[in-house]
N, C-alpha and C. Protein backbone atom coordinates (compact mmCIF):
# COMPACT_ATOMS: atom_id res chain seq x y z
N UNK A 1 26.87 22.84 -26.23
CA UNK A 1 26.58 21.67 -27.02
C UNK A 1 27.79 20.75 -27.01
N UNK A 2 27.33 19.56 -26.87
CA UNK A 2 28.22 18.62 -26.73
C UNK A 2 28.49 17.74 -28.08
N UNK A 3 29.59 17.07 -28.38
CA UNK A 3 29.43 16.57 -29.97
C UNK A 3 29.92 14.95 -29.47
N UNK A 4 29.49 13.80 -30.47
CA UNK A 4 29.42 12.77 -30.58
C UNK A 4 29.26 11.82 -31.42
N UNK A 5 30.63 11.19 -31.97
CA UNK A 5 30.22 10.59 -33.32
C UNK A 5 29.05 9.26 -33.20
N UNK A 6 28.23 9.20 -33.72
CA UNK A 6 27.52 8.26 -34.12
C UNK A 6 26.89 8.17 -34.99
N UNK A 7 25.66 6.88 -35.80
CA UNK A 7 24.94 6.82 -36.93
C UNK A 7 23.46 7.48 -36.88
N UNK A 8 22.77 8.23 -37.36
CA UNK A 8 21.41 8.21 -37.73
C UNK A 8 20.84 7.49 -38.14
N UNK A 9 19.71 7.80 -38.19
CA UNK A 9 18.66 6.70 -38.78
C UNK A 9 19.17 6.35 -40.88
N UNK A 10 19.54 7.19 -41.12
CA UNK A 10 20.05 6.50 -42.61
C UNK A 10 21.68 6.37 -42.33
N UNK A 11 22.10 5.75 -41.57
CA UNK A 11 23.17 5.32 -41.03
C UNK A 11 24.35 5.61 -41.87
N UNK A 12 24.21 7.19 -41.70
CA UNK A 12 25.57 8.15 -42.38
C UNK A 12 26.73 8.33 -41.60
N UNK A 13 27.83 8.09 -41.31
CA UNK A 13 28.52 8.64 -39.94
C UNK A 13 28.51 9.73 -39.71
N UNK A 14 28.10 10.35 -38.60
CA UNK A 14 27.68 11.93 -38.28
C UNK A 14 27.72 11.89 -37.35
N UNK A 15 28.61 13.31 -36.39
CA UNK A 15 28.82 13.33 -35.67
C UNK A 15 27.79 14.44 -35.15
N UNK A 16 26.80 13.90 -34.02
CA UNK A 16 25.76 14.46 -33.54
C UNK A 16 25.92 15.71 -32.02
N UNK A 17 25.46 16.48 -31.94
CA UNK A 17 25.52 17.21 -31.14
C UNK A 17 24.47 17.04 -29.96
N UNK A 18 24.36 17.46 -28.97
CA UNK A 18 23.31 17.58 -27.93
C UNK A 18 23.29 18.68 -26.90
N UNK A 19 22.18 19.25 -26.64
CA UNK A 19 21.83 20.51 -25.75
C UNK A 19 21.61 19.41 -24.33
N UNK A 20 22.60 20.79 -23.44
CA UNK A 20 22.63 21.18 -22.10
C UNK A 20 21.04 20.96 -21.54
N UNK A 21 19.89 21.88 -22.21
CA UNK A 21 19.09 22.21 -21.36
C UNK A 21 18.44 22.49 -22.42
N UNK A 22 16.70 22.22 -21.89
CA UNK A 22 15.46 21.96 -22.86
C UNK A 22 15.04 23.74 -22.75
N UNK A 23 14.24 24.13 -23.61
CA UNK A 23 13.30 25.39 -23.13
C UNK A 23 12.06 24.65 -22.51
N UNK A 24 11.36 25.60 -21.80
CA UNK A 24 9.99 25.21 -21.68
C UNK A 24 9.00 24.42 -22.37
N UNK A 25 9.18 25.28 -23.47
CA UNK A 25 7.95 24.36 -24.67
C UNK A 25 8.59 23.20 -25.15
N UNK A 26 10.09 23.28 -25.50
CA UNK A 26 10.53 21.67 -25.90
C UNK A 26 10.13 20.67 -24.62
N UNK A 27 10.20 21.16 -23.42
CA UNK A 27 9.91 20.14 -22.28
C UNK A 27 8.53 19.59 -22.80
N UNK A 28 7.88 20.96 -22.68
CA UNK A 28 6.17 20.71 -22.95
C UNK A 28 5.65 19.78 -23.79
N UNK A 29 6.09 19.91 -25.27
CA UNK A 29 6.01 19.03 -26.50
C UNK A 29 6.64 17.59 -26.00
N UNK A 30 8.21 17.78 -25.66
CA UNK A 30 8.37 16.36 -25.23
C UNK A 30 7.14 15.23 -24.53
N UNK A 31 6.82 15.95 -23.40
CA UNK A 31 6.43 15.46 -22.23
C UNK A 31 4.53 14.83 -22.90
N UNK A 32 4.20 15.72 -23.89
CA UNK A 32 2.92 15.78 -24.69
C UNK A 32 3.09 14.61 -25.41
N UNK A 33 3.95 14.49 -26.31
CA UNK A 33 4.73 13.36 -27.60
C UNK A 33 4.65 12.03 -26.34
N UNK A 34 5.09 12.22 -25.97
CA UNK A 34 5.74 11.01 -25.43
C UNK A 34 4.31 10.26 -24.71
N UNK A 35 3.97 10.73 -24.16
CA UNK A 35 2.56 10.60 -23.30
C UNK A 35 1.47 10.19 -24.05
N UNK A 36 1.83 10.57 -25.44
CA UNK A 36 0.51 10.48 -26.66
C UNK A 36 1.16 9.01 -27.38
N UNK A 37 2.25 8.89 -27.28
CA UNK A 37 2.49 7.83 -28.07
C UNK A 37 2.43 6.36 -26.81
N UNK A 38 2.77 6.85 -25.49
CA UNK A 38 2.37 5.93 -25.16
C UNK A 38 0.50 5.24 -24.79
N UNK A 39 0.01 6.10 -24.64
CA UNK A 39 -1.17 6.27 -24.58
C UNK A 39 -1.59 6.90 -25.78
N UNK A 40 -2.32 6.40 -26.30
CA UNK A 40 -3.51 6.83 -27.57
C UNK A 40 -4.95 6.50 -27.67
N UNK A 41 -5.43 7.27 -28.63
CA UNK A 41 -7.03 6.86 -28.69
C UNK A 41 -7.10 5.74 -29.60
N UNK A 42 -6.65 5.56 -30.30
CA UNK A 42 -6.52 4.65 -31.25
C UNK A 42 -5.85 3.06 -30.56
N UNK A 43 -5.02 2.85 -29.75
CA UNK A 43 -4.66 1.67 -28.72
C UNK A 43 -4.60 1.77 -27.54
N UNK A 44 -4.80 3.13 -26.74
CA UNK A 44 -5.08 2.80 -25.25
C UNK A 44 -3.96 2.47 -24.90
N UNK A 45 -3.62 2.19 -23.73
CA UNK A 45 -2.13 2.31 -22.84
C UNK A 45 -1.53 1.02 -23.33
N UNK A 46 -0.04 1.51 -23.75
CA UNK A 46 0.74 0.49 -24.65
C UNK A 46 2.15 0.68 -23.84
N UNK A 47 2.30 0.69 -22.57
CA UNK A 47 3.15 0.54 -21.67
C UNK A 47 4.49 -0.33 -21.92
N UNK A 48 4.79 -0.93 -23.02
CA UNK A 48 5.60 -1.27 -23.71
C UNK A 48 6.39 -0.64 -24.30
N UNK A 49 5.59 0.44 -24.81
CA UNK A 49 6.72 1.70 -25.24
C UNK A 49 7.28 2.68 -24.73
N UNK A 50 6.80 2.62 -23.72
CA UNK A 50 7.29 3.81 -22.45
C UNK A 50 9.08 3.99 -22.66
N UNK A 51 9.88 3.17 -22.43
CA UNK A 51 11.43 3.37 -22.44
C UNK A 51 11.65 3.95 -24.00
N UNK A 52 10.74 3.06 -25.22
CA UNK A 52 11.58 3.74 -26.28
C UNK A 52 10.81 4.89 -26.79
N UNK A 53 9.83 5.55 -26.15
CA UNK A 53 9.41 6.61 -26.77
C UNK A 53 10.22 7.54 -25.76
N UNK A 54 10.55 7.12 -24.57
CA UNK A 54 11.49 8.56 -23.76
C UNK A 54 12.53 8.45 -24.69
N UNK A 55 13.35 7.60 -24.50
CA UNK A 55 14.57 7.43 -25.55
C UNK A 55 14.45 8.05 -26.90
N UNK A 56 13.47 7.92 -27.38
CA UNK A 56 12.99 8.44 -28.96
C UNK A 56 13.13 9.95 -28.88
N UNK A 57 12.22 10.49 -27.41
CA UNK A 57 12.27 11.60 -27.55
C UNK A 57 13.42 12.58 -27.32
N UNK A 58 13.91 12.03 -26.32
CA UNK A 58 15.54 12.12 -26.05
C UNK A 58 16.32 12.47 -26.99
N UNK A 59 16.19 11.89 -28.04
CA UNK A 59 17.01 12.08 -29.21
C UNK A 59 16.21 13.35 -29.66
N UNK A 60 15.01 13.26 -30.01
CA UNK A 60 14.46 14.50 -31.16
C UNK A 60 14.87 15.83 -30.42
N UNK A 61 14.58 15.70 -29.38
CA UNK A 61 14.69 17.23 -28.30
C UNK A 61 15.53 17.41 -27.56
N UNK A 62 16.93 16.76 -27.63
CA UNK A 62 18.23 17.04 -26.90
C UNK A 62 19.15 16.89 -28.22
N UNK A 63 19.27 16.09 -29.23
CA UNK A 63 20.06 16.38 -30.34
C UNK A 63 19.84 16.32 -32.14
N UNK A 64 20.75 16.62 -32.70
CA UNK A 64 20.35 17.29 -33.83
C UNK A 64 20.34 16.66 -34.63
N UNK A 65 20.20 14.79 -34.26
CA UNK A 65 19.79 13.57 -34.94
C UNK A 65 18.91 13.99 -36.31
N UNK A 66 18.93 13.56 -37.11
CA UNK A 66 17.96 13.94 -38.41
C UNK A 66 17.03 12.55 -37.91
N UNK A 67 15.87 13.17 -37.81
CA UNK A 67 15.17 11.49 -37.42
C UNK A 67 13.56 11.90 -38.56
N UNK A 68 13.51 10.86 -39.30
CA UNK A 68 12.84 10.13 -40.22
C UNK A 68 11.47 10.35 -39.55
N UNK A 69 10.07 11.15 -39.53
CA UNK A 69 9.00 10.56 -39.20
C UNK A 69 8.11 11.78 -39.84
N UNK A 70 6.78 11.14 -40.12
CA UNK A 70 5.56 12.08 -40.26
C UNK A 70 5.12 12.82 -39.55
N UNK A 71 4.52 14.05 -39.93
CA UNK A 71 3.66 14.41 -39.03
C UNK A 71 2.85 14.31 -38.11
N UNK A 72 1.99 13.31 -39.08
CA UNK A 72 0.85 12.78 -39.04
C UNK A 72 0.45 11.27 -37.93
N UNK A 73 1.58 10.92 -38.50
CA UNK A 73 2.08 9.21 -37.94
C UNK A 73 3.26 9.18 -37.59
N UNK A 74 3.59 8.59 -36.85
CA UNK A 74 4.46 7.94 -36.01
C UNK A 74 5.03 6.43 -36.57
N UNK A 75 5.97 5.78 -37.30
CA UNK A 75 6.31 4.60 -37.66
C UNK A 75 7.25 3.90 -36.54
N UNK A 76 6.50 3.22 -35.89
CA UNK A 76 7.12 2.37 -34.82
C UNK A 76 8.62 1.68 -35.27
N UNK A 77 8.68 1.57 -36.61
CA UNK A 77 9.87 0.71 -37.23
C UNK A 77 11.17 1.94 -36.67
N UNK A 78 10.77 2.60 -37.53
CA UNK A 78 11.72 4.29 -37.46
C UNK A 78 12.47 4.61 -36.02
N UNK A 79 10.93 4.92 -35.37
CA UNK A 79 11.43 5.09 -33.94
C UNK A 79 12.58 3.94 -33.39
N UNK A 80 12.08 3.07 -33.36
CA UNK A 80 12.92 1.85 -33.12
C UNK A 80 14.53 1.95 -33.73
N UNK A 81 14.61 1.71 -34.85
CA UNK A 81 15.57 2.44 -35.14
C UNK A 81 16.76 3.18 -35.19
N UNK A 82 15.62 4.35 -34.79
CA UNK A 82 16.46 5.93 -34.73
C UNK A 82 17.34 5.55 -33.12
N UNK A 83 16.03 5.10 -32.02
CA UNK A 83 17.11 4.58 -30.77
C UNK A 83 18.35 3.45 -30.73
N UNK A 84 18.04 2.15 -31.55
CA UNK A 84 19.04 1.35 -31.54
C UNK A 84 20.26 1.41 -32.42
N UNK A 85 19.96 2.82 -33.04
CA UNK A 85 21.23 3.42 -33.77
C UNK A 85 22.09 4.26 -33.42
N UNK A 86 21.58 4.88 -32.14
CA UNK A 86 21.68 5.88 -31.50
C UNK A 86 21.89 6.09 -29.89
N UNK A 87 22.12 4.59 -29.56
CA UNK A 87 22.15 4.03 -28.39
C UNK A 87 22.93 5.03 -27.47
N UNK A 88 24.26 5.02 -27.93
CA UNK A 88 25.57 5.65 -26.85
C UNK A 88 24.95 7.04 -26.94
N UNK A 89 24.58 7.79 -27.40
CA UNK A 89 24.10 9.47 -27.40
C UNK A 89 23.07 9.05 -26.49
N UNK A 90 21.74 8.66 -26.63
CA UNK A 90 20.94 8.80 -25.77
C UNK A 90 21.26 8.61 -24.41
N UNK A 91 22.32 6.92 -23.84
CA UNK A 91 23.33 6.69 -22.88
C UNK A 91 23.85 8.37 -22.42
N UNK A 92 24.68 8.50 -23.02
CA UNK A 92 25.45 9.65 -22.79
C UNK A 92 24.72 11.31 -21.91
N UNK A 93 23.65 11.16 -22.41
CA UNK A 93 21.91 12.21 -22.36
C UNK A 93 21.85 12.36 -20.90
N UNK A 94 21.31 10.70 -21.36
CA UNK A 94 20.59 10.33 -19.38
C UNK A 94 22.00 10.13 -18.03
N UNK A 95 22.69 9.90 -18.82
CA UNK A 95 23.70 10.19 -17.64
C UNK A 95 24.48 11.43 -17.32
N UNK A 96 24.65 11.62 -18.33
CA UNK A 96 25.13 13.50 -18.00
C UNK A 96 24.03 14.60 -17.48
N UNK A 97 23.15 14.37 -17.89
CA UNK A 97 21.50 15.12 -17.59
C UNK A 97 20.69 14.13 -16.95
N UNK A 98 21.36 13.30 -15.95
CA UNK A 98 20.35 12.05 -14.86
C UNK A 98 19.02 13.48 -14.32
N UNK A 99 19.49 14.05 -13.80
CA UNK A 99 18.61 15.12 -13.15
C UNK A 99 17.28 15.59 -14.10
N UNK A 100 17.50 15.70 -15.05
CA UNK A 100 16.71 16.84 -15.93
C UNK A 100 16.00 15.40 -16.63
N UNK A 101 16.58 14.75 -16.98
CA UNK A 101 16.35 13.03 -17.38
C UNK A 101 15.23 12.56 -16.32
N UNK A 102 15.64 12.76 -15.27
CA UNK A 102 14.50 12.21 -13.94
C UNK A 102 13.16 13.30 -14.08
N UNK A 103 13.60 14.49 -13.95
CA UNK A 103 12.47 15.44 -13.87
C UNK A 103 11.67 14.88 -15.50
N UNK A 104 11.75 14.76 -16.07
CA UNK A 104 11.34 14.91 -17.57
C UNK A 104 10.17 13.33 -17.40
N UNK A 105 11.02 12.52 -16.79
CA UNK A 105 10.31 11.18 -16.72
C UNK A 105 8.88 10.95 -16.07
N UNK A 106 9.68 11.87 -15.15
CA UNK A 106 8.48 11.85 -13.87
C UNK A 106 7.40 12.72 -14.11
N UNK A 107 7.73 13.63 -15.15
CA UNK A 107 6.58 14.41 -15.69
C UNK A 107 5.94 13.47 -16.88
N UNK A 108 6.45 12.71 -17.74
CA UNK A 108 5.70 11.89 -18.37
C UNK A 108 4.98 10.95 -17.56
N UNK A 109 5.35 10.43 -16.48
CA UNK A 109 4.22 9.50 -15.87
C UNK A 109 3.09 10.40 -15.48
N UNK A 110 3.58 11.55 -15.39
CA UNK A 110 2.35 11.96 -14.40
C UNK A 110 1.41 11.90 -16.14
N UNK A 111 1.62 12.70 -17.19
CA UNK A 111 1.06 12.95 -18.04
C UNK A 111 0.45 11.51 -18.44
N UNK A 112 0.78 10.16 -18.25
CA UNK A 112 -0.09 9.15 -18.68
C UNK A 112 -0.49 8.43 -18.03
N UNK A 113 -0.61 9.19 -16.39
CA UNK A 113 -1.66 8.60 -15.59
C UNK A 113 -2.76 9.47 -16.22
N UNK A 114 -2.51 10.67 -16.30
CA UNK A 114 -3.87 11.69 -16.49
C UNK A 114 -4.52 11.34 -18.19
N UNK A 115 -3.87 10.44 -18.59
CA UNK A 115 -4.37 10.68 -19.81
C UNK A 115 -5.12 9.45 -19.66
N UNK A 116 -4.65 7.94 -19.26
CA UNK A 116 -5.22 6.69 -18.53
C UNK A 116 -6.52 7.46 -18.15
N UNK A 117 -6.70 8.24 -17.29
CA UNK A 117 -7.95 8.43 -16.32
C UNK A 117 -8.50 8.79 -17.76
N UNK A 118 -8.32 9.82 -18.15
CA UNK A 118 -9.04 10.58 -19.05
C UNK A 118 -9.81 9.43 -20.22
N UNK A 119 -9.28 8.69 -20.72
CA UNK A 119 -9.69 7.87 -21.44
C UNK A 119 -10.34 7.03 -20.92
N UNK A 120 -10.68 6.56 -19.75
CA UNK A 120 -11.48 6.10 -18.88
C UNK A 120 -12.72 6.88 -18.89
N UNK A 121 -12.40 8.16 -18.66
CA UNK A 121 -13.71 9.00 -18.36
C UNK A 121 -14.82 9.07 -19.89
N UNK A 122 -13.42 9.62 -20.78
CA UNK A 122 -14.23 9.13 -22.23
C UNK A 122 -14.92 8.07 -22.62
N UNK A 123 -14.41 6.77 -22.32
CA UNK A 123 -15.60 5.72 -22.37
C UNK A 123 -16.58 5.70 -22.23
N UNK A 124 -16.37 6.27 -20.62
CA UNK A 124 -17.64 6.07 -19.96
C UNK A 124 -18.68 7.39 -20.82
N UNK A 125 -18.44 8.61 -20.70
CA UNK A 125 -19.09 9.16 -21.84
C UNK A 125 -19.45 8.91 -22.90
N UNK A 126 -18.72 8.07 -23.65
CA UNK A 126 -18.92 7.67 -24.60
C UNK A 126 -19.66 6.69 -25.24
N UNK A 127 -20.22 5.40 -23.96
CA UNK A 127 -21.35 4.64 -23.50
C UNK A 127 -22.45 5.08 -23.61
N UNK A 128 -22.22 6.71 -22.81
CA UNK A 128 -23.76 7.38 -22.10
C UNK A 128 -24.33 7.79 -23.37
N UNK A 129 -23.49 8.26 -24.46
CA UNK A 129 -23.80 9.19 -25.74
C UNK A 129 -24.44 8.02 -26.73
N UNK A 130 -23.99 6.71 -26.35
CA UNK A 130 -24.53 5.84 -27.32
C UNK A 130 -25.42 5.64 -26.98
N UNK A 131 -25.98 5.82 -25.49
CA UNK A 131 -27.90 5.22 -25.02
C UNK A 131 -28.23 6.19 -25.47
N UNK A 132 -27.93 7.12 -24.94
CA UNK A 132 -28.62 8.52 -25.42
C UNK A 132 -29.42 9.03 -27.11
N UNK A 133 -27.87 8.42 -27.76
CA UNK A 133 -28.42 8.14 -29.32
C UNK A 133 -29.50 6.67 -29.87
N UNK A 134 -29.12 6.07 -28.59
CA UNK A 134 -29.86 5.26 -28.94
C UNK A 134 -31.48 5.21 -28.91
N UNK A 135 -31.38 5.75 -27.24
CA UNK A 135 -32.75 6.72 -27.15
C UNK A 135 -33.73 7.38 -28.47
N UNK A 136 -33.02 7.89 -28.38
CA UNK A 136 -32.92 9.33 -29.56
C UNK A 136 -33.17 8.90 -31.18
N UNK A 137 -33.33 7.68 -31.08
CA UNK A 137 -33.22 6.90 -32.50
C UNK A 137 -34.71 5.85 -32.78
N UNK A 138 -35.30 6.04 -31.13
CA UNK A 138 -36.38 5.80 -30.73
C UNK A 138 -37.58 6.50 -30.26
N UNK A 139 -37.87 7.36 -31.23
CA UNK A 139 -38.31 8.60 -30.03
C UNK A 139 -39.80 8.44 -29.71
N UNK A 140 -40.33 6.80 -30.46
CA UNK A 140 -41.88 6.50 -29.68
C UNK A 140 -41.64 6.07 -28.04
N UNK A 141 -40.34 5.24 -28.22
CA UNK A 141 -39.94 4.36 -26.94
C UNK A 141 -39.14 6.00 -26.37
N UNK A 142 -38.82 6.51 -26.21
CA UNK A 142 -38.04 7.42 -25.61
C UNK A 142 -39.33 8.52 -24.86
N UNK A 143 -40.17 8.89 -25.57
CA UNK A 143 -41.55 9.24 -25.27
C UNK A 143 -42.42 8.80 -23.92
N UNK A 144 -42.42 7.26 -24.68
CA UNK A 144 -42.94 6.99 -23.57
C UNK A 144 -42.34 6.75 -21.78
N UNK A 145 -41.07 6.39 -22.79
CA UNK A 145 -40.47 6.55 -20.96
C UNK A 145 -40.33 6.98 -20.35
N UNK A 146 -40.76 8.79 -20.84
CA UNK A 146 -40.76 10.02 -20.18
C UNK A 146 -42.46 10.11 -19.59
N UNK A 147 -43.08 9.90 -20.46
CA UNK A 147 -44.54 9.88 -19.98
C UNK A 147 -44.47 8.58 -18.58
N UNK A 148 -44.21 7.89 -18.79
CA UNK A 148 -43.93 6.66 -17.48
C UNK A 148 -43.37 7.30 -16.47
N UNK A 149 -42.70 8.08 -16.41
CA UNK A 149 -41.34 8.31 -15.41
C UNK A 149 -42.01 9.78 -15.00
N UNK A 150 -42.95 10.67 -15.64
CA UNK A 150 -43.23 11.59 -15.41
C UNK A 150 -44.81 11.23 -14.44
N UNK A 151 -45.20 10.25 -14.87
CA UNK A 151 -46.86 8.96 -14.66
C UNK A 151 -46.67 8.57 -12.97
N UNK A 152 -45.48 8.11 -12.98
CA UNK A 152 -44.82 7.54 -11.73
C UNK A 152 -44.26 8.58 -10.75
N UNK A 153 -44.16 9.67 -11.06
CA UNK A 153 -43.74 10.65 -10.13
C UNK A 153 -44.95 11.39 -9.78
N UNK A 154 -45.97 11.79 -10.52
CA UNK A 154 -46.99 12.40 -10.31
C UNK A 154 -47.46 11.79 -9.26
N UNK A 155 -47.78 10.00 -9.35
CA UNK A 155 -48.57 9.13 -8.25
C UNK A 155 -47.96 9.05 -7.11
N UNK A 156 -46.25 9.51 -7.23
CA UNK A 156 -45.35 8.96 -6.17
C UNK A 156 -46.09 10.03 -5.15
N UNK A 157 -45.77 11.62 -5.51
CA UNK A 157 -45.88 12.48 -4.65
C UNK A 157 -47.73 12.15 -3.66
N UNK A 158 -48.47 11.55 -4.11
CA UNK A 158 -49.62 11.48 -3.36
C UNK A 158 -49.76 10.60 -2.47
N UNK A 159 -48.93 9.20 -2.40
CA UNK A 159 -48.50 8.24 -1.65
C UNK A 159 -48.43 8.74 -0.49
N UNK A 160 -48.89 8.48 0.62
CA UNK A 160 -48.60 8.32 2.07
C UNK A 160 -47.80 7.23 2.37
N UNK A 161 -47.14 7.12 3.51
CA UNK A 161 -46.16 6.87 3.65
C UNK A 161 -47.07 5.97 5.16
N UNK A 162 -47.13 4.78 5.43
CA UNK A 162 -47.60 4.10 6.59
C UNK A 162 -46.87 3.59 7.47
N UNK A 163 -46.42 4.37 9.08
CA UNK A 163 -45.44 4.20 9.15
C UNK A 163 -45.37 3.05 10.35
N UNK A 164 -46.14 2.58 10.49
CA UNK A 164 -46.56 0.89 11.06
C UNK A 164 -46.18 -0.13 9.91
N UNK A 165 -46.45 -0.15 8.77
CA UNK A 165 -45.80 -0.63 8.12
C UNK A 165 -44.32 -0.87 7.50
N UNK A 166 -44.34 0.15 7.88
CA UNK A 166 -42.32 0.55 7.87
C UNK A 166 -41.73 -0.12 8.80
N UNK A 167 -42.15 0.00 9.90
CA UNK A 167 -41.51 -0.53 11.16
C UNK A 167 -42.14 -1.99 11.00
N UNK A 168 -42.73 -2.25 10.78
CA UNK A 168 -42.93 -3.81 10.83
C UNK A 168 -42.06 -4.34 10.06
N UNK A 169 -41.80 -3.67 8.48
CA UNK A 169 -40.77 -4.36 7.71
C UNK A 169 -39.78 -4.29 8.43
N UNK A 170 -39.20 -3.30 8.76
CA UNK A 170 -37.87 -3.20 9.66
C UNK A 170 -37.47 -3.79 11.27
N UNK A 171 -38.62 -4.80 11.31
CA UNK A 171 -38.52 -5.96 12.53
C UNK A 171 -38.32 -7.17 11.77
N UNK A 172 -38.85 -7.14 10.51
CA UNK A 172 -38.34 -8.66 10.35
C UNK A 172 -37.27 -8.38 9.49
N UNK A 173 -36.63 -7.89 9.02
CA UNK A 173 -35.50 -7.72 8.21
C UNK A 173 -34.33 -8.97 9.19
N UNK A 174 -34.07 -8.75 10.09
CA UNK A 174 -33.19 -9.71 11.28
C UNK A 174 -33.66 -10.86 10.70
N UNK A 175 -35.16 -11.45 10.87
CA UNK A 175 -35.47 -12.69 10.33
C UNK A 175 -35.08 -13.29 8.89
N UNK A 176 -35.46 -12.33 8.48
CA UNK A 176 -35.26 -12.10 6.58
C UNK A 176 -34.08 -12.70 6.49
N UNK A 177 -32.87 -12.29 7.00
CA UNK A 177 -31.71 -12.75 6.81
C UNK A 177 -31.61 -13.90 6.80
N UNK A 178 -31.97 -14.76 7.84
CA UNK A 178 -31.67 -15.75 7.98
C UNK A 178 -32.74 -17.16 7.54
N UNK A 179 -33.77 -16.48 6.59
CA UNK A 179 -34.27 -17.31 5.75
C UNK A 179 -34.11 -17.67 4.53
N UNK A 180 -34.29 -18.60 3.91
CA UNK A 180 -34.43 -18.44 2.54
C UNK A 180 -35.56 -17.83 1.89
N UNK A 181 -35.55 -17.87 0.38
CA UNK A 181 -36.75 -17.05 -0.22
C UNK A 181 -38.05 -17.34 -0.08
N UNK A 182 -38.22 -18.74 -0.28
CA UNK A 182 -39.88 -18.72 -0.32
C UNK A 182 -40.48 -18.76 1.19
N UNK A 183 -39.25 -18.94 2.49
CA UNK A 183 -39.70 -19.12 3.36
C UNK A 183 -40.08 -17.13 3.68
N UNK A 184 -39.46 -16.42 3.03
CA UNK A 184 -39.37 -15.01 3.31
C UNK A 184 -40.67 -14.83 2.70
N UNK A 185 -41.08 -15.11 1.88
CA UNK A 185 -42.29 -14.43 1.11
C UNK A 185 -43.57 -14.83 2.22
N UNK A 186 -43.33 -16.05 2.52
CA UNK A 186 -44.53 -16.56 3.65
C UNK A 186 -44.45 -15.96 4.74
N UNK A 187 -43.02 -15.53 5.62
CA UNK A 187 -43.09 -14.34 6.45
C UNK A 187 -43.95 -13.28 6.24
N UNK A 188 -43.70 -12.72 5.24
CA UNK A 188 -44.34 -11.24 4.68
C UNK A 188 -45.38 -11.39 4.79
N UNK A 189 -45.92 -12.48 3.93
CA UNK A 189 -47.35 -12.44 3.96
C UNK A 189 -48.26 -13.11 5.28
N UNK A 190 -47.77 -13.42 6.43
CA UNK A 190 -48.37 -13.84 7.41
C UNK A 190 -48.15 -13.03 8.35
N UNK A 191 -47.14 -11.88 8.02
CA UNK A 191 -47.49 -10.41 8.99
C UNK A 191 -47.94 -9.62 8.53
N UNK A 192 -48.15 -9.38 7.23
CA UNK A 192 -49.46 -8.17 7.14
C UNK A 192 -51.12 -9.10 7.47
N UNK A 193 -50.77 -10.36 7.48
CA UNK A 193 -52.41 -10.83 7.66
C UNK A 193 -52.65 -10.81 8.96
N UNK A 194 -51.69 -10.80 9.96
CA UNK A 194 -52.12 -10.81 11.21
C UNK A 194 -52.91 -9.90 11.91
N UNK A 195 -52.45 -8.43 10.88
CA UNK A 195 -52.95 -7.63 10.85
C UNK A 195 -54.43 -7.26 11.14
């Protein structure tokens, strides 16, 4: 442990200490904290805080800073703070521990790309759960759309399939292109009449 006079967050003079080397789970928690505060469910990627929540964390999990915060919540004032009070220690951190500083970083990006996606994916779930309830909140209209959809598959499977007609559509498609609409509809209908 290394020692270092500077202020805390209730700006006592105290001379602060700092660890060599994280354990596992302090990495873990760090790398979790940090990732959660920059990314949340509550604001979604706030990439603004990225430097002072490493820095923030820097302090909680490399020295024996007394730092001010809830459990529960997080006070952006505090955090803020606790780093611009605390400047030369954290300095001191990342340059003596550049290495372990780099590894640590690079594991937080990875953690708030995956959390970015993830909250992406939740949306989109979270869309599907609202038709779904919405459905579900309808269950004459939800009924019937199953009877429709079940109506329409029954008739589908008896359909023959005409396959002169297939190929005819698929000769004028070339033409199709290069018409406009109503001239396309008069196509259509002056090759099945030729018929």
């Amino acid at each position: 442990m290394e020692n270092i006079k500077n202020n805390d967050i209730t700006e006592q003079e105290k001379e602060i200490t700092y660890k060599k080397n994280l354990s596992m789970s302090e990495k873990t928690f760090f790398i979790v904290e940090m990732s959660s505060m920059v990314v949340s469910n509550q604001f979604g990627y706030l990439s603004i805080l990225k430097e002072l929540a490493f820095d923030y964390y820097i302090l909680k999990y490399f020295t024996d800073a007394v730092l001010s915060e809830s459990k529960d919540n997080i006070n952006l004032r505090l955090v803020e703070n606790s780093v611009n009070n605390n400047k030369e220690i954290i300095g001191t951190i990342k340059e003596e521990l550049a290495i372990t500083c780099e590894a640590l970083l690079s594991a937080c990006d990875d953690a708030i790309e995956y959390r970015k996606a993830s909250m992406a994916n939740c949306e989109k779930i979270s869309e599907l759960s609202k038709s779904i309830e919405a459905l579900s909140n309808k269950p004459d209209y939800f009924s019937e759309l199953l009877i429709s959809l079940k109506g329409f598959l029954d008739k589908a499977k008896d359909i023959e399939v005409d396959m002169d007609i297939v190929n005819k559509l698929a000769d004028i498609i070339p033409v199709l292109s290069q018409m406009g609409g109503e001239e396309v509809a008069k196509t259509i209908i002056r090759e099945f009449h030729e018929d």
